[in-house]
PDB file of N, CA and C in Angstrom:
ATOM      1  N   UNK A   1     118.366 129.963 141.206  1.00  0.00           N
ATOM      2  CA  UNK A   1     117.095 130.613 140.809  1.00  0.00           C
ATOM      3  C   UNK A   1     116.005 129.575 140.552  1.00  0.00           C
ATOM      4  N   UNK A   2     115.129 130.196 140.342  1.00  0.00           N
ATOM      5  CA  UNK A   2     114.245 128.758 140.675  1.00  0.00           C
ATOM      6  C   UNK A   2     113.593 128.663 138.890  1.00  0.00           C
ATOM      7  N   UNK A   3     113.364 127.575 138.569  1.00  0.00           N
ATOM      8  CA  UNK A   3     113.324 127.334 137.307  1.00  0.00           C
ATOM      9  C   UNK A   3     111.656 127.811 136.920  1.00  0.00           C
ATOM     10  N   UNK A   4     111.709 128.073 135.364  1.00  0.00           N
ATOM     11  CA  UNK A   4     110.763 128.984 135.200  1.00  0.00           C
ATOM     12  C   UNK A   4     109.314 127.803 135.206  1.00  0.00           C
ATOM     13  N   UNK A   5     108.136 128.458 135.067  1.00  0.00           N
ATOM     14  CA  UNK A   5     107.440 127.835 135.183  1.00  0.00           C
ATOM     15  C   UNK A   5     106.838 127.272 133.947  1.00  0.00           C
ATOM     16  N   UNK A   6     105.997 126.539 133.655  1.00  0.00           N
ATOM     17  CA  UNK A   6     105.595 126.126 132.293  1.00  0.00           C
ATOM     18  C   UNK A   6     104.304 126.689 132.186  1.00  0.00           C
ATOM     19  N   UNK A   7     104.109 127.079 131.202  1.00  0.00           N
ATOM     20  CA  UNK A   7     102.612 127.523 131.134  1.00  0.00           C
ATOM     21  C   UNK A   7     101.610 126.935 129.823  1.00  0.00           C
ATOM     22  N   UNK A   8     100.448 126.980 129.657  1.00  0.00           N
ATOM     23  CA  UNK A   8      99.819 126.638 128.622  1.00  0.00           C
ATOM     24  C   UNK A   8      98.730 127.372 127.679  1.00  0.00           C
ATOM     25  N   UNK A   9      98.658 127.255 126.426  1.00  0.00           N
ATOM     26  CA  UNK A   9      97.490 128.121 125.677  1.00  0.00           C
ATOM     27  C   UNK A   9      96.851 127.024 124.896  1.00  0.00           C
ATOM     28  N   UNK A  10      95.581 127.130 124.323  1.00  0.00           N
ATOM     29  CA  UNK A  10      95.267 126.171 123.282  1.00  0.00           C
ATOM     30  C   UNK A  10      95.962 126.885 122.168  1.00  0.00           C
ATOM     31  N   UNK A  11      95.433 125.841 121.001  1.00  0.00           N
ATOM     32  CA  UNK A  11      95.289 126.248 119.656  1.00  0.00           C
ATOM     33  C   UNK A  11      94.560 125.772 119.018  1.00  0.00           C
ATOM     34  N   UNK A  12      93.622 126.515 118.736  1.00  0.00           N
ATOM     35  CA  UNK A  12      92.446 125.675 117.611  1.00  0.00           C
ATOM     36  C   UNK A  12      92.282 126.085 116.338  1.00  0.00           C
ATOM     37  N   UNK A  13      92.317 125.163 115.389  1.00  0.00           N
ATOM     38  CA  UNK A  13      91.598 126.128 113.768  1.00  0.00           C
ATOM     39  C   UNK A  13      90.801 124.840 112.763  1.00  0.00           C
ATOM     40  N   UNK A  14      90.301 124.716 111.880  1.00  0.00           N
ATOM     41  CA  UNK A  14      89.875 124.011 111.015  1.00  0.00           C
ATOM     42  C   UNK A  14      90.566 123.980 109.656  1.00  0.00           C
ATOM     43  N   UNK A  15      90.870 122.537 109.628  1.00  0.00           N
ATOM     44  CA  UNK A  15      91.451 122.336 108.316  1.00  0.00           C
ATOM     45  C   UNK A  15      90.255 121.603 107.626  1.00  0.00           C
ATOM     46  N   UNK A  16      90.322 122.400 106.407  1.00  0.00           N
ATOM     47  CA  UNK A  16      88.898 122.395 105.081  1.00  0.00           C
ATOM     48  C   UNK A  16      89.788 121.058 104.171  1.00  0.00           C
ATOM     49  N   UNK A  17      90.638 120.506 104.110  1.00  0.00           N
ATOM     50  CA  UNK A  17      90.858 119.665 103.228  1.00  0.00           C
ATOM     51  C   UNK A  17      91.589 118.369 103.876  1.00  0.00           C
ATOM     52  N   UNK A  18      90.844 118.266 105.232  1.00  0.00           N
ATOM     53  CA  UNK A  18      91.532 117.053 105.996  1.00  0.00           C
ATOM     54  C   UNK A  18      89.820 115.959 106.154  1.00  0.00           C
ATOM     55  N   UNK A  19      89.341 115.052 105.827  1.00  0.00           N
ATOM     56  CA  UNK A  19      87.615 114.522 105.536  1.00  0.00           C
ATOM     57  C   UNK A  19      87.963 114.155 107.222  1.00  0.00           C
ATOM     58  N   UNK A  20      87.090 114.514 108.136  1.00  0.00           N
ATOM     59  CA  UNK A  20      86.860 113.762 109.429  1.00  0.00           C
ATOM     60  C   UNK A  20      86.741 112.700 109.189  1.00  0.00           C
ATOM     61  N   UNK A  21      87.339 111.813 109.782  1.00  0.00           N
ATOM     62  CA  UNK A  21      86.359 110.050 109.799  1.00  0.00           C
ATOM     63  C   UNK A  21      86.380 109.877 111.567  1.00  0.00           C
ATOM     64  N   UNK A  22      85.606 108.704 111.570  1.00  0.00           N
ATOM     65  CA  UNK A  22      85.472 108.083 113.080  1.00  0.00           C
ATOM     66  C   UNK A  22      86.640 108.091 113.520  1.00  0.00           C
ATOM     67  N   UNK A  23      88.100 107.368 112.472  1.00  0.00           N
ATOM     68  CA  UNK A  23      88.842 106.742 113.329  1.00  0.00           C
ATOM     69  C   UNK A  23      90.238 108.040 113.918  1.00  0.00           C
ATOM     70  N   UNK A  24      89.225 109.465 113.018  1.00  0.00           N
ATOM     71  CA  UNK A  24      90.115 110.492 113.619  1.00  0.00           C
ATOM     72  C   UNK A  24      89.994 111.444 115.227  1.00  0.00           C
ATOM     73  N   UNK A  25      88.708 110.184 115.626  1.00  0.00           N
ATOM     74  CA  UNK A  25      88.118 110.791 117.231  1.00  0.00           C
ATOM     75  C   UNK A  25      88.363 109.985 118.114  1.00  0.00           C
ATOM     76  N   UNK A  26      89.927 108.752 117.612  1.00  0.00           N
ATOM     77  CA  UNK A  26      90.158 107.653 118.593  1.00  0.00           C
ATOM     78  C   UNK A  26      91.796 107.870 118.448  1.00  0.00           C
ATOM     79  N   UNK A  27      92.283 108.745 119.902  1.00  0.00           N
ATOM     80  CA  UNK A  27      93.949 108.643 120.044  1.00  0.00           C
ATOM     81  C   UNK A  27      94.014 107.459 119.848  1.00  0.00           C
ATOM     82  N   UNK A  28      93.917 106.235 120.044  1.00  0.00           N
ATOM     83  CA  UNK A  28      94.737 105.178 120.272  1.00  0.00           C
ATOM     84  C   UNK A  28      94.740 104.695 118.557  1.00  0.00           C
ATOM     85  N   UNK A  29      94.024 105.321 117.341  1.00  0.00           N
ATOM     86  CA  UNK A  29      94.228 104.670 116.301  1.00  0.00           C
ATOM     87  C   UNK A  29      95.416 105.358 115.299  1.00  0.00           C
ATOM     88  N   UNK A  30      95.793 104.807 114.668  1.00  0.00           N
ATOM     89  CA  UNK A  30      96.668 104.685 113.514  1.00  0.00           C
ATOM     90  C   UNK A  30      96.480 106.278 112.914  1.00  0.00           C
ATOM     91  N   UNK A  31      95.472 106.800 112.399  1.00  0.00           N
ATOM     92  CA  UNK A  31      95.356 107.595 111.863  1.00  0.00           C
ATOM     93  C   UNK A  31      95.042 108.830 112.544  1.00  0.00           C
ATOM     94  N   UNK A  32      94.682 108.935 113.699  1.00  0.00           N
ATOM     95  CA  UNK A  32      95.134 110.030 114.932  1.00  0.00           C
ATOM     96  C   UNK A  32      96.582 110.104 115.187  1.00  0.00           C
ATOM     97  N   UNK A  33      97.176 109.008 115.150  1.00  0.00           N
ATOM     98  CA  UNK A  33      98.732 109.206 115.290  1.00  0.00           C
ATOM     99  C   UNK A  33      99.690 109.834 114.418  1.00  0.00           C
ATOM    100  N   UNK A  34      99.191 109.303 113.238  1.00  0.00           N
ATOM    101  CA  UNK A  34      99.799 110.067 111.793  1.00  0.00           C
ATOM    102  C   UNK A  34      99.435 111.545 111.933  1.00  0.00           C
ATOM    103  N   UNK A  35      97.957 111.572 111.853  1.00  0.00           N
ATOM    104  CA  UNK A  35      97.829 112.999 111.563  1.00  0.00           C
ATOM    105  C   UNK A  35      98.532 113.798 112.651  1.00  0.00           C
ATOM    106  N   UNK A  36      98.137 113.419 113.960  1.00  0.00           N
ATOM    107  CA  UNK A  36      98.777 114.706 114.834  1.00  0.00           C
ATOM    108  C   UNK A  36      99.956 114.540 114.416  1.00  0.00           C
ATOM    109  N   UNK A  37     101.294 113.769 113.918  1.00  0.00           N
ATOM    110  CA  UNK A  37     102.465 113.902 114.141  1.00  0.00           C
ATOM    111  C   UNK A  37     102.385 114.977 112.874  1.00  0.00           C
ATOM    112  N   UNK A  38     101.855 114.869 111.767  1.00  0.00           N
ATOM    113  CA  UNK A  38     102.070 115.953 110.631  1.00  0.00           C
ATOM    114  C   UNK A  38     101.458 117.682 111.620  1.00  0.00           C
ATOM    115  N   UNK A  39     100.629 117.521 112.431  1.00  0.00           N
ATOM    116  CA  UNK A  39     100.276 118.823 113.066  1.00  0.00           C
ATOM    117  C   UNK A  39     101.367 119.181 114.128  1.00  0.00           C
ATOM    118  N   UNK A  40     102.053 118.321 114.723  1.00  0.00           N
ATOM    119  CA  UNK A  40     103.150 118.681 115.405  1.00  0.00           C
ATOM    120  C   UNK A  40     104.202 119.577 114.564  1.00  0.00           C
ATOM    121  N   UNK A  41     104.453 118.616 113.496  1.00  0.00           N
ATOM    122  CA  UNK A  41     105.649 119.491 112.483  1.00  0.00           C
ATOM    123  C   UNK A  41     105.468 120.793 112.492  1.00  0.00           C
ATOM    124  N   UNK A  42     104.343 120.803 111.548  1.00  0.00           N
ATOM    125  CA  UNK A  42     103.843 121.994 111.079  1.00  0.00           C
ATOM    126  C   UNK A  42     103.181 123.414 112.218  1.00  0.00           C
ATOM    127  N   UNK A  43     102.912 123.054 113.245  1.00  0.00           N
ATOM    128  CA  UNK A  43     102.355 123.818 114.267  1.00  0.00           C
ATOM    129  C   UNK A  43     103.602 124.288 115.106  1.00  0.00           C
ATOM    130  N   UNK A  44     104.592 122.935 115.155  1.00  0.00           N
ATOM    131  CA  UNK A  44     105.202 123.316 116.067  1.00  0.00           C
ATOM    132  C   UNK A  44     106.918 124.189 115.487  1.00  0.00           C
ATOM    133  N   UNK A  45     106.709 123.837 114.058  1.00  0.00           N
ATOM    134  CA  UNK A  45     107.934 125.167 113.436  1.00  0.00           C
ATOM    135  C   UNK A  45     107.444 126.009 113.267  1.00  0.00           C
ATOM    136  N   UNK A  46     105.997 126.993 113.190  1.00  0.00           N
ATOM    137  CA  UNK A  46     105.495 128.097 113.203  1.00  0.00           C
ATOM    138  C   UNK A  46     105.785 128.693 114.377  1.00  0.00           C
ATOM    139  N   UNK A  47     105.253 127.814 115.545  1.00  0.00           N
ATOM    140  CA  UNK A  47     105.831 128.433 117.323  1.00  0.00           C
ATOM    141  C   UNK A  47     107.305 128.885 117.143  1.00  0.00           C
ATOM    142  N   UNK A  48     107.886 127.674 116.352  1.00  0.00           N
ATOM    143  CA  UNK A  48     109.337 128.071 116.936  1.00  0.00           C
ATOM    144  C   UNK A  48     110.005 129.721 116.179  1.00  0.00           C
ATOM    145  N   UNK A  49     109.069 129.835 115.120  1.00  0.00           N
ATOM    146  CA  UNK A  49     109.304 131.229 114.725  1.00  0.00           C
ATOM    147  C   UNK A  49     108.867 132.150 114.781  1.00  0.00           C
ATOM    148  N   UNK A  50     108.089 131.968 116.078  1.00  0.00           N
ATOM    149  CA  UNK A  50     107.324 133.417 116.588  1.00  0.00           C
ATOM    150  C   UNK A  50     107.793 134.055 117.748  1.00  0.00           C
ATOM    151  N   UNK A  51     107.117 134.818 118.055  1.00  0.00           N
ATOM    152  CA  UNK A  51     108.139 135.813 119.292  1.00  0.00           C
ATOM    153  C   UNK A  51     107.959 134.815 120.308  1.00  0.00           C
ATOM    154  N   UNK A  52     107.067 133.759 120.417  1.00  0.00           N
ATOM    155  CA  UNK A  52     107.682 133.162 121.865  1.00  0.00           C
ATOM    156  C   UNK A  52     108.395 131.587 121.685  1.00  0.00           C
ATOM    157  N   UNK A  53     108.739 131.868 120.349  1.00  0.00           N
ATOM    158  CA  UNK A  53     109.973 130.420 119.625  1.00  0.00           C
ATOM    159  C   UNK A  53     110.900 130.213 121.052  1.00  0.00           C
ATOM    160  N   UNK A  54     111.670 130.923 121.350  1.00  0.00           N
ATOM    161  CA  UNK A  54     113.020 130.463 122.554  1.00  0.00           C
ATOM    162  C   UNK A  54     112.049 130.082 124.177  1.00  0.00           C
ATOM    163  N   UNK A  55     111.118 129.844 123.893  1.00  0.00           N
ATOM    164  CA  UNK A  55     110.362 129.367 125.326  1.00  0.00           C
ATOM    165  C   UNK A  55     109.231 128.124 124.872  1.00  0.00           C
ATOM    166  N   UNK A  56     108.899 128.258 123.869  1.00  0.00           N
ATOM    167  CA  UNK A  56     107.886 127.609 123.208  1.00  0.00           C
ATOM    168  C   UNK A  56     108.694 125.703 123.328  1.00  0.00           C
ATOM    169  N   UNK A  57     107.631 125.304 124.518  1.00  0.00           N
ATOM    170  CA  UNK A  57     107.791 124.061 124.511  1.00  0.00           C
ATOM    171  C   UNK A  57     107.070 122.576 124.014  1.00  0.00           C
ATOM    172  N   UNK A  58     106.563 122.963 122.701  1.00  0.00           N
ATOM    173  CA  UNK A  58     105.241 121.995 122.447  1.00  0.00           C
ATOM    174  C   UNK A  58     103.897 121.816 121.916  1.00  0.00           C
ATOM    175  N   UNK A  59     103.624 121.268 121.202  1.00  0.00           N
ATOM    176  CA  UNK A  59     102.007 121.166 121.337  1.00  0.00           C
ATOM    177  C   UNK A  59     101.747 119.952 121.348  1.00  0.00           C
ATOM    178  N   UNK A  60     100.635 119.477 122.143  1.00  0.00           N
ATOM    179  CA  UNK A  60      99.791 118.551 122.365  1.00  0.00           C
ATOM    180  C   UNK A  60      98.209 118.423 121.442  1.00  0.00           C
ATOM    181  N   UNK A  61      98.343 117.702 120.772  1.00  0.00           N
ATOM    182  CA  UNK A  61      97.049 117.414 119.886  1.00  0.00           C
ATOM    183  C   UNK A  61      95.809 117.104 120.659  1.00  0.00           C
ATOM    184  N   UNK A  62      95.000 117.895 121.277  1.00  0.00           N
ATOM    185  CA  UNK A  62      93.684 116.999 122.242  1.00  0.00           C
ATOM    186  C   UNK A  62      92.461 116.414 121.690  1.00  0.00           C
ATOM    187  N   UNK A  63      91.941 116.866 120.818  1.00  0.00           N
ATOM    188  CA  UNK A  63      91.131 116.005 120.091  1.00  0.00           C
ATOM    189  C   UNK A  63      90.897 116.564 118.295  1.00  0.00           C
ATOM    190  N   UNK A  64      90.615 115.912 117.793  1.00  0.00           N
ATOM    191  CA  UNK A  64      90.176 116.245 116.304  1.00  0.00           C
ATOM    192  C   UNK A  64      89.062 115.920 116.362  1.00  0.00           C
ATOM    193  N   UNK A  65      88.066 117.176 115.545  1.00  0.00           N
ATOM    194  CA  UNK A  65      86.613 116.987 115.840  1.00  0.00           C
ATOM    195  C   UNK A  65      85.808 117.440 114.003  1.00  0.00           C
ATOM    196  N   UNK A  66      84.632 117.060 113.926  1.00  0.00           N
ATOM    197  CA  UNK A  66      84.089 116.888 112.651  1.00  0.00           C
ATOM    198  C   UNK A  66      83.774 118.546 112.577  1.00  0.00           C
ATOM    199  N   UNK A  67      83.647 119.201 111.425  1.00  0.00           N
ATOM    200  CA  UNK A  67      83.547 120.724 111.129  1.00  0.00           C
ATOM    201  C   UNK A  67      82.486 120.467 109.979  1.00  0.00           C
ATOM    202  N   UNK A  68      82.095 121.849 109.986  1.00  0.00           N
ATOM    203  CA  UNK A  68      80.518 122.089 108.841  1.00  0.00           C
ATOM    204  C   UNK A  68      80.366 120.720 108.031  1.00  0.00           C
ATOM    205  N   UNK A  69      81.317 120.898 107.321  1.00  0.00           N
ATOM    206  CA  UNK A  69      81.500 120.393 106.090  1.00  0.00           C
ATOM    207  C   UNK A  69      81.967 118.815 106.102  1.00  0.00           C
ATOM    208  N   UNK A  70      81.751 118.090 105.358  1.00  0.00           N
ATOM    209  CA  UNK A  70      82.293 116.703 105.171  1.00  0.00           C
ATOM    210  C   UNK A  70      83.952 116.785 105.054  1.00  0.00           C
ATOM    211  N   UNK A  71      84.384 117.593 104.641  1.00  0.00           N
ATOM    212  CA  UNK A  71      85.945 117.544 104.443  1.00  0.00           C
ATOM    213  C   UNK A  71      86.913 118.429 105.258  1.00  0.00           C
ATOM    214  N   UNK A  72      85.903 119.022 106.790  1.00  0.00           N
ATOM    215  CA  UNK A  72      86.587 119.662 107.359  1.00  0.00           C
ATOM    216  C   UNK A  72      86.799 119.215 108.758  1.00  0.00           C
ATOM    217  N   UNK A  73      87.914 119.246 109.149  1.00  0.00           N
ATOM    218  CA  UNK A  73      88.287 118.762 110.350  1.00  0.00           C
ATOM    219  C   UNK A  73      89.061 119.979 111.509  1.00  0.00           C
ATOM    220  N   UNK A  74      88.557 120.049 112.712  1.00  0.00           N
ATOM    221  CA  UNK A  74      88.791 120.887 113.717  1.00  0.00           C
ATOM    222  C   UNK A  74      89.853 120.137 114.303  1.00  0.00           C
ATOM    223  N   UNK A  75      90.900 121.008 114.640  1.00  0.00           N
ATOM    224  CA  UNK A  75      91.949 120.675 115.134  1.00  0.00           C
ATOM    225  C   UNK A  75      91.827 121.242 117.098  1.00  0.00           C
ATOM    226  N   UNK A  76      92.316 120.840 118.292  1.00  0.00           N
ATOM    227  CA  UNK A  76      92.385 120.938 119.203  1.00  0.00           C
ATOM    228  C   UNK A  76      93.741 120.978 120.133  1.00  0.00           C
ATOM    229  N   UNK A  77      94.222 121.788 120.508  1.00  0.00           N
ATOM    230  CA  UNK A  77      95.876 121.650 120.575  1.00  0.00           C
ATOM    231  C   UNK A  77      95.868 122.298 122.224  1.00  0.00           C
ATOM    232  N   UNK A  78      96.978 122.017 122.956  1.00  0.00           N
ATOM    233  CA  UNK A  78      97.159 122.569 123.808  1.00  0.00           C
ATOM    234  C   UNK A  78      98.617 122.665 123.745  1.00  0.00           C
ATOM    235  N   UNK A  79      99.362 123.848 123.922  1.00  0.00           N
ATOM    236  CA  UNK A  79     100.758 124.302 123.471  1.00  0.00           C
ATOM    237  C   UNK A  79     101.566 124.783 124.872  1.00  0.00           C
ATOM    238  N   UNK A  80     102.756 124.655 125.155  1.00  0.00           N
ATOM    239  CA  UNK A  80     103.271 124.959 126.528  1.00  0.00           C
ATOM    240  C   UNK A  80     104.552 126.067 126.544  1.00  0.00           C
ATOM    241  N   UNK A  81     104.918 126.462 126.821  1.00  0.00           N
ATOM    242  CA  UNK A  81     106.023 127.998 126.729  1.00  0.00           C
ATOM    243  C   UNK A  81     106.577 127.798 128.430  1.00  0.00           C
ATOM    244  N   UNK A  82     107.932 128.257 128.471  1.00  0.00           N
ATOM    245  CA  UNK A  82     108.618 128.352 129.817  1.00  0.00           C
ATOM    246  C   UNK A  82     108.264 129.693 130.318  1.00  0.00           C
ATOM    247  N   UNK A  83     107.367 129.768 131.334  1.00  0.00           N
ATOM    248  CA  UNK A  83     107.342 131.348 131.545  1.00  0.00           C
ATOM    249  C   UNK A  83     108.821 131.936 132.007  1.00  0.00           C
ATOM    250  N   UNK A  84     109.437 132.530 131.184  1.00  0.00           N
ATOM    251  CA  UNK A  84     110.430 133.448 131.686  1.00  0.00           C
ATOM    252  C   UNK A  84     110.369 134.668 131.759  1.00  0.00           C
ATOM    253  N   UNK A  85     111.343 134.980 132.939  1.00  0.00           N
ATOM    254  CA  UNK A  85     111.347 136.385 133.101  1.00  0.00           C
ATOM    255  C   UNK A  85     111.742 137.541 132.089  1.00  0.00           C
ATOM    256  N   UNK A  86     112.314 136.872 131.222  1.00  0.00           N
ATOM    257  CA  UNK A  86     112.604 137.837 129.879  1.00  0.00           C
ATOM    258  C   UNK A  86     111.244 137.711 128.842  1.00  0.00           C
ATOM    259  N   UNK A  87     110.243 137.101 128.615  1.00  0.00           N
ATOM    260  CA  UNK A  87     109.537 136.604 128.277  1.00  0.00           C
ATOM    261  C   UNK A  87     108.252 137.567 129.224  1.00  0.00           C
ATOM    262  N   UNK A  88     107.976 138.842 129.417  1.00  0.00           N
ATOM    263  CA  UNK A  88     107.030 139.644 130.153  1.00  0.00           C
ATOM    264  C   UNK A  88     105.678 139.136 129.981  1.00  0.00           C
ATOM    265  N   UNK A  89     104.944 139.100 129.146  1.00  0.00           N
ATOM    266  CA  UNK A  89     103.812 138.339 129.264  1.00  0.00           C
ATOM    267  C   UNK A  89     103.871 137.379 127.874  1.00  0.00           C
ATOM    268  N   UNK A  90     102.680 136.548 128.301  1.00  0.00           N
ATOM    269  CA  UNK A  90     102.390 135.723 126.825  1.00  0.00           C
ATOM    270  C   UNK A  90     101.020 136.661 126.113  1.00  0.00           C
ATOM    271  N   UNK A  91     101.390 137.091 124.946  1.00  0.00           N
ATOM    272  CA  UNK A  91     100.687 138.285 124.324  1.00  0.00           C
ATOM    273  C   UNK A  91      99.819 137.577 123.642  1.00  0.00           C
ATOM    274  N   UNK A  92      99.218 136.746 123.644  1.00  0.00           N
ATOM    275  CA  UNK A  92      98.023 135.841 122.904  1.00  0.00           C
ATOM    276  C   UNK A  92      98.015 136.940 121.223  1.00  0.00           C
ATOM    277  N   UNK A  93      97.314 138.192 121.166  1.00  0.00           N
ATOM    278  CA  UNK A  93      97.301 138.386 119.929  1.00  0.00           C
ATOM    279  C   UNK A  93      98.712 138.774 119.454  1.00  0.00           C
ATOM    280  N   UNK A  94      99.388 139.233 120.060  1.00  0.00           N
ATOM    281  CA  UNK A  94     100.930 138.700 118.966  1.00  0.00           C
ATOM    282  C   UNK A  94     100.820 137.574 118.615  1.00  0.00           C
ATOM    283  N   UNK A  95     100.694 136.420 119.146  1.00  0.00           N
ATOM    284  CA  UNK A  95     100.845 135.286 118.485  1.00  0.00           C
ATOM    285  C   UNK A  95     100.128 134.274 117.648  1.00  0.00           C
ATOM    286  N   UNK A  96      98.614 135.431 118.052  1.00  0.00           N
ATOM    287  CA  UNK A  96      97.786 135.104 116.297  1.00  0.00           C
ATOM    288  C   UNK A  96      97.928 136.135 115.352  1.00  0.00           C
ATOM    289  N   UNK A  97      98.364 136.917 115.445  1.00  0.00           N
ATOM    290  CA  UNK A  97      99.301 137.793 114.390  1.00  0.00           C
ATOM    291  C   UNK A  97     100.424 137.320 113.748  1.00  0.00           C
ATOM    292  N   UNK A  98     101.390 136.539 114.212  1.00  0.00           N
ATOM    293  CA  UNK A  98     102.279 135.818 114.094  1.00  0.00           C
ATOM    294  C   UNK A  98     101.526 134.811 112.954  1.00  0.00           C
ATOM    295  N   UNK A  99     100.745 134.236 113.738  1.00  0.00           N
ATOM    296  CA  UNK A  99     100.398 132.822 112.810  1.00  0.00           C
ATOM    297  C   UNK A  99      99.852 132.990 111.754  1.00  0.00           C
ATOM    298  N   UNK A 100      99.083 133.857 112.056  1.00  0.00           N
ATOM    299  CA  UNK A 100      97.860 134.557 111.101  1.00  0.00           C
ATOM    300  C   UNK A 100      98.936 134.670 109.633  1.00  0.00           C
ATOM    301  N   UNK A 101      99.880 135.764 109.937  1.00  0.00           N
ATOM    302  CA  UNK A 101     100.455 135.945 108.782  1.00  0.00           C
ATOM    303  C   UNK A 101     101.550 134.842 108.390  1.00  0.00           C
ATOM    304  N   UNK A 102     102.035 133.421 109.212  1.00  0.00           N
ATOM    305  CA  UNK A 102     102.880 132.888 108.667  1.00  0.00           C
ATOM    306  C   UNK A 102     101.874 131.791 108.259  1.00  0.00           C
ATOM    307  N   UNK A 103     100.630 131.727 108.216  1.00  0.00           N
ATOM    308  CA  UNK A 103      99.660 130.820 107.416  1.00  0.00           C
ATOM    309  C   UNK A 103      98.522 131.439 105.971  1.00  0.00           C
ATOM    310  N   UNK A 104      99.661 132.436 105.556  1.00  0.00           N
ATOM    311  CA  UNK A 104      99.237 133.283 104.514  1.00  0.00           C
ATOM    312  C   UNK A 104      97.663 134.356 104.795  1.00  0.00           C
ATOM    313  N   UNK A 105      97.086 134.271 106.250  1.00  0.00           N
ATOM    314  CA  UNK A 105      95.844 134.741 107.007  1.00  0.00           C
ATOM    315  C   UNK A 105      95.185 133.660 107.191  1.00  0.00           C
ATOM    316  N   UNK A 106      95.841 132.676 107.714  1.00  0.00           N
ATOM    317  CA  UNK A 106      95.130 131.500 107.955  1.00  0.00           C
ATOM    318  C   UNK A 106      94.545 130.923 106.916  1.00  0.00           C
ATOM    319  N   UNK A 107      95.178 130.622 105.943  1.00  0.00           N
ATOM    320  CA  UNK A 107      94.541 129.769 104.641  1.00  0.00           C
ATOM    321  C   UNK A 107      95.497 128.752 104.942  1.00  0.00           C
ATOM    322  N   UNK A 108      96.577 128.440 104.811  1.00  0.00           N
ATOM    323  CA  UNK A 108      97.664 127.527 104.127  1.00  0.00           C
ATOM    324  C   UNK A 108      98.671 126.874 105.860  1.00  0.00           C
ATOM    325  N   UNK A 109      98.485 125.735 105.931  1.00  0.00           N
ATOM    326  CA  UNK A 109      99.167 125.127 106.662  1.00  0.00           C
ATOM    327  C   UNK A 109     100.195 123.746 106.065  1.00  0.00           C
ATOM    328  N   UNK A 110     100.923 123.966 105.722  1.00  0.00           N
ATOM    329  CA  UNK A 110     101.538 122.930 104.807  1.00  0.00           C
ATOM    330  C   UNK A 110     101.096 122.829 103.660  1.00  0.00           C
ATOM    331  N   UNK A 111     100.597 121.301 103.444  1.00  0.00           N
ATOM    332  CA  UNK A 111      99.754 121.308 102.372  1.00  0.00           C
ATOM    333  C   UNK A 111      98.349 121.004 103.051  1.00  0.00           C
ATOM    334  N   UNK A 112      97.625 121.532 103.847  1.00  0.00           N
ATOM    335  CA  UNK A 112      96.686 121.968 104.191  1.00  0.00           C
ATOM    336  C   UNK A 112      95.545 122.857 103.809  1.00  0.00           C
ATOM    337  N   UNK A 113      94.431 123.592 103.831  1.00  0.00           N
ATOM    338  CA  UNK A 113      94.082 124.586 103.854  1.00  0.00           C
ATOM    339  C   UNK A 113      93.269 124.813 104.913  1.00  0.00           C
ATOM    340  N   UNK A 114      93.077 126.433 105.392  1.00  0.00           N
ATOM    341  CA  UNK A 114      93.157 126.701 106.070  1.00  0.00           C
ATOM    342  C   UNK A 114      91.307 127.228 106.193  1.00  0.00           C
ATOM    343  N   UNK A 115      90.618 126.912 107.212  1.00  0.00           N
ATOM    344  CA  UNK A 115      89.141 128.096 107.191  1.00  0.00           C
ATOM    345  C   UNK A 115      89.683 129.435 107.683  1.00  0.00           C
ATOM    346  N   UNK A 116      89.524 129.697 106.979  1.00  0.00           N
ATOM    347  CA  UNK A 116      89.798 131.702 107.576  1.00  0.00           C
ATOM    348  C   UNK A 116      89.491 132.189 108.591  1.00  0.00           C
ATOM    349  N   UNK A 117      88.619 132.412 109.469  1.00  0.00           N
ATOM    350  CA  UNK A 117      88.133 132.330 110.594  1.00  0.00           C
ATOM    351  C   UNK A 117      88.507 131.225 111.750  1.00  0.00           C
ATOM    352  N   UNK A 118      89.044 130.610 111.043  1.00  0.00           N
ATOM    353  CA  UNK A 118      88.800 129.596 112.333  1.00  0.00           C
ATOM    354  C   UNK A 118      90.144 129.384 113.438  1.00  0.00           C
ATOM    355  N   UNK A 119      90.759 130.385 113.555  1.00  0.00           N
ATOM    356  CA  UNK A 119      92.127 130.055 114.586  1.00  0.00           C
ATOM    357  C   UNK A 119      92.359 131.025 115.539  1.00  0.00           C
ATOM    358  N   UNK A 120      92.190 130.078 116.801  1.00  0.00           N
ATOM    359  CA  UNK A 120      92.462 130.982 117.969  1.00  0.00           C
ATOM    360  C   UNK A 120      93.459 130.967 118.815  1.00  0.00           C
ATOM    361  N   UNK A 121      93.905 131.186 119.337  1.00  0.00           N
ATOM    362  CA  UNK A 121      94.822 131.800 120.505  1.00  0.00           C
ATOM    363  C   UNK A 121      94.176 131.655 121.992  1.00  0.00           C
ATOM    364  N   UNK A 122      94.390 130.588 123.165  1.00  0.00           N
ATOM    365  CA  UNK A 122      93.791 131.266 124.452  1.00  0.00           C
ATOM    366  C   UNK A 122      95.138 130.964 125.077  1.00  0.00           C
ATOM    367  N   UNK A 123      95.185 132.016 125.702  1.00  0.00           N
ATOM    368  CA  UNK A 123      96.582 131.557 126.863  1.00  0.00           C
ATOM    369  C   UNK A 123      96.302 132.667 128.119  1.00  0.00           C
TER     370      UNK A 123
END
């Protein structure tokens, strides 16, 4: 059979208690590395407990960007899932329903907090 295909969605939201700095708009520094690896954890055990956890292959951090506020930082993600055939579509709002409620409505990401508004789903 021929192996399933991979597919991709973003993920974006704003964290209100992460301060942007310069050196968080340069992958190659120290503190882009740290942080995405804490957004991997945390992003990527929420996937694994949502309806598309058994396909859910990933997220990729693409950029961190400055938000309203001095202490808010936009997150940029691109996330990958095996399209399988048991797997009928990728339901984008199931899976900000999913998140929505396993981030208390988008407040609480670890020890994070969360802008309320600010998390999307494109796939």
């Amino acid at each position: 059979p021929p192996s399933p295909a991979v597919r991709n969605f973003t993920l974006n939201f704003t964290i209100t208690n992460l301060q942007f700095t310069a050196d968080l708009a340069m992958p190659n520094s120290k503190k882009f590395k740290s942080t995405e690896k804490v957004m991997y954890y945390y992003t990527d055990s929420l996937l694994q407990k949502s309806s598309i956890g058994p396909y859910f292959t990933g997220c990729k951090v693409t950029r961190f960007r400055s938000g309203r506020d001095r202490d808010d930082t936009g997150v940029d993600a691109v996330c990958s899932y095996k399209n399988n055939v048991s797997l009928a579509t990728f339901d984008r709002e199931k899976v900000y329903h999913e998140l929505s409620t396993m981030t208390n409505g988008v407040t609480k990401l670890g020890h994070y907090s969360l802008e309320k508004n600010s998390l999307y789903v494109n796939g």
